[in-house]
Protein backbone atom coordinates (compact mmCIF):
# COMPACT_ATOMS: atom_id res chain seq x y z
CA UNK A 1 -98.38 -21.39 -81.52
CA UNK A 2 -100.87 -22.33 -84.08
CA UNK A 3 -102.82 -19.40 -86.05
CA UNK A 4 -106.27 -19.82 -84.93
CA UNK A 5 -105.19 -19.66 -81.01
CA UNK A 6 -105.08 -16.73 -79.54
CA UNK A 7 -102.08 -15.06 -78.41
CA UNK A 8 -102.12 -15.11 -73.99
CA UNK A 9 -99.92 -12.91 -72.20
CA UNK A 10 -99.30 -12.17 -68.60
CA UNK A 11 -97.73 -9.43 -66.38
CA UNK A 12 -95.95 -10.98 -63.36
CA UNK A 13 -93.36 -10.48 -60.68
CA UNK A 14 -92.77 -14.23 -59.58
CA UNK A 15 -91.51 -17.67 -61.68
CA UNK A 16 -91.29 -21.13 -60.72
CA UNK A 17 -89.47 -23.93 -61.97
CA UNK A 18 -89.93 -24.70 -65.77
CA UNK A 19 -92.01 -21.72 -66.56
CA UNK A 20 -90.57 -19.47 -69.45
CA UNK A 21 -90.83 -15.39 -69.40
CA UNK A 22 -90.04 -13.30 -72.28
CA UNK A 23 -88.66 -9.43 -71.82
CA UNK A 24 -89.43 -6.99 -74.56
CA UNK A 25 -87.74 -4.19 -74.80
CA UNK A 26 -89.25 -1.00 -76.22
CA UNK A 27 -87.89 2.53 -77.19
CA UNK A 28 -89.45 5.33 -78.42
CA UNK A 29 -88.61 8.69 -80.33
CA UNK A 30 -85.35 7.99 -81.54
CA UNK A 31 -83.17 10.30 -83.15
CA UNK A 32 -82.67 9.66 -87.01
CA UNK A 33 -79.17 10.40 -88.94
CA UNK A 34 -79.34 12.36 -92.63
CA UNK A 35 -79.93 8.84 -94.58
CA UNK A 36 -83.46 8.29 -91.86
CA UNK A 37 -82.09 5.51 -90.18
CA UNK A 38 -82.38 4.77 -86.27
CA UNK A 39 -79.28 3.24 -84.59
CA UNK A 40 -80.64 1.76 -81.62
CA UNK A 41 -78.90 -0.85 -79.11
CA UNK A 42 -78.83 -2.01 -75.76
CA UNK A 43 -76.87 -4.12 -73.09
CA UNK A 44 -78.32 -6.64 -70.70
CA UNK A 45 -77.01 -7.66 -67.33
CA UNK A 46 -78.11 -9.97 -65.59
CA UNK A 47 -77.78 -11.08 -61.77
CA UNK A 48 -78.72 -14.50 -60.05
CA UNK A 49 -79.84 -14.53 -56.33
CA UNK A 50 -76.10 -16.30 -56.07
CA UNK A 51 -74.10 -13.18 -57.32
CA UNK A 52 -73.73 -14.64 -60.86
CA UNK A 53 -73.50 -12.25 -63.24
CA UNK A 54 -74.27 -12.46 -67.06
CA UNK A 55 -73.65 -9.77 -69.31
CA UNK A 56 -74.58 -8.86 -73.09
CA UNK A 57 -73.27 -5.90 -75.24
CA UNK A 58 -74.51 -4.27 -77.83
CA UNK A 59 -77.70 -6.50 -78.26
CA UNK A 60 -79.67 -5.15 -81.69
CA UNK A 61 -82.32 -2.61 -80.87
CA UNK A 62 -82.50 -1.39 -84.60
CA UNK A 63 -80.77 -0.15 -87.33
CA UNK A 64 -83.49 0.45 -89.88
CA UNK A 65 -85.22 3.08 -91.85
CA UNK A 66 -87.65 4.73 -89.99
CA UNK A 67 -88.06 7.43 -92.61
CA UNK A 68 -92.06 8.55 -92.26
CA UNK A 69 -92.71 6.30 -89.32
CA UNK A 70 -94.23 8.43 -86.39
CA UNK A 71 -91.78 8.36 -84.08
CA UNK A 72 -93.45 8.84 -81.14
CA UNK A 73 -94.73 5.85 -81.70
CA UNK A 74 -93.46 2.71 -79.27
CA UNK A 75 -91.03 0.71 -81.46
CA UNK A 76 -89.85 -3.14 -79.74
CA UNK A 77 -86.12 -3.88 -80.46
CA UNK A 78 -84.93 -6.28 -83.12
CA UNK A 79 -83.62 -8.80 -80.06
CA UNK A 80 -85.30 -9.95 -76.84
CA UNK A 81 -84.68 -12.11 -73.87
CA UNK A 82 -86.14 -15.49 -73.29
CA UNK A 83 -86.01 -16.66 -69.76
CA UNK A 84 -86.22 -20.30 -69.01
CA UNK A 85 -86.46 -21.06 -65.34
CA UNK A 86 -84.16 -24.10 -65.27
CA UNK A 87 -83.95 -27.01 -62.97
CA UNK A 88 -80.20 -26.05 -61.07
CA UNK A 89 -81.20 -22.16 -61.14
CA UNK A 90 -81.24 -20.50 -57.90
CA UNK A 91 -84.28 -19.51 -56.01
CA UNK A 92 -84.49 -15.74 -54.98
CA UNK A 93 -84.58 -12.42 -56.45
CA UNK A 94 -83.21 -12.17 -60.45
CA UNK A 95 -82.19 -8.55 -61.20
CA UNK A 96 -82.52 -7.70 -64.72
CA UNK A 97 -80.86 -4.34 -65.97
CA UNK A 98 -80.75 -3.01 -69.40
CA UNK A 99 -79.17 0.00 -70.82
CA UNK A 100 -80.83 1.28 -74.19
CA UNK A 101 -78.44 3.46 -76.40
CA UNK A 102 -79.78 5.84 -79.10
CA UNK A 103 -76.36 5.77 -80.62
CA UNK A 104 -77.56 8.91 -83.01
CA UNK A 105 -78.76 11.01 -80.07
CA UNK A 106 -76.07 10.17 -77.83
CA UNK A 107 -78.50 8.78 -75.06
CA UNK A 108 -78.70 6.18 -72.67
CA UNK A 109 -81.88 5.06 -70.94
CA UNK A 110 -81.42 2.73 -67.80
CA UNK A 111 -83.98 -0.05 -67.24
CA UNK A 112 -84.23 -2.66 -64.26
CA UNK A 113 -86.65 -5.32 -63.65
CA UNK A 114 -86.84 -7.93 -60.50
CA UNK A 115 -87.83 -11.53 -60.74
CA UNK A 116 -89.12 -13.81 -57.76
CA UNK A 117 -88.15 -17.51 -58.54
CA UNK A 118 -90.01 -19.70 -56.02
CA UNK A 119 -89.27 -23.09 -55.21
């Protein structure tokens, strides 16, 4: 995207053919060990209107120093997930689950998402 456009985003529930979605994952509050450092990461599953199944482990959330950061504060993970609505992909519902970890505070925090693609 060039500089001087601005940046367009939209909230929706339903895809068509060709069109592209991008899921960002945030966490927030995360526990930090002695040396300040978050250890953050999450899985992704995800199931096609077919049954298809693809699965992802321990996808980056972080791993930094988040020494003097606020950490109430809403952090995005390191990785992402680009959707692109391909040609052979099924039409129906898309479940996408993710599990985030806070690896330092022993936590898990479920999160599911549908997606409608239309013919």
């Amino acid at each position: 995207m060039p500089e001087n456009e601005p940046f367009q985003s939209t909230v929706t529930n339903k895809l068509r053919r060709g069109e592209t979605v991008t899921l960002l994952l945030t966490f927030t509050n995360p526990l930090l060990a002695a040396n300040g450092k978050a250890n953050v990461t999450y899985d992704s599953k995800i199931t096609q209107p077919d049954g298809k199944v693809v699965e992802r482990k321990n996808l980056r959330g972080t791993n930094g120093d988040l020494t003097g950061k606020k950490l109430t504060n809403v952090f995005l993970t390191e990785d992402f997930v680009y959707f692109i609505v391909e040609p052979g992909d099924p039409a129906g519902q898309w479940l996408f689950e993710f599990a985030v970890h806070d690896l330092n505070r022993k936590v898990t925090v479920p999160l599911k998402l549908t997606l409608t693609l239309t013919e």
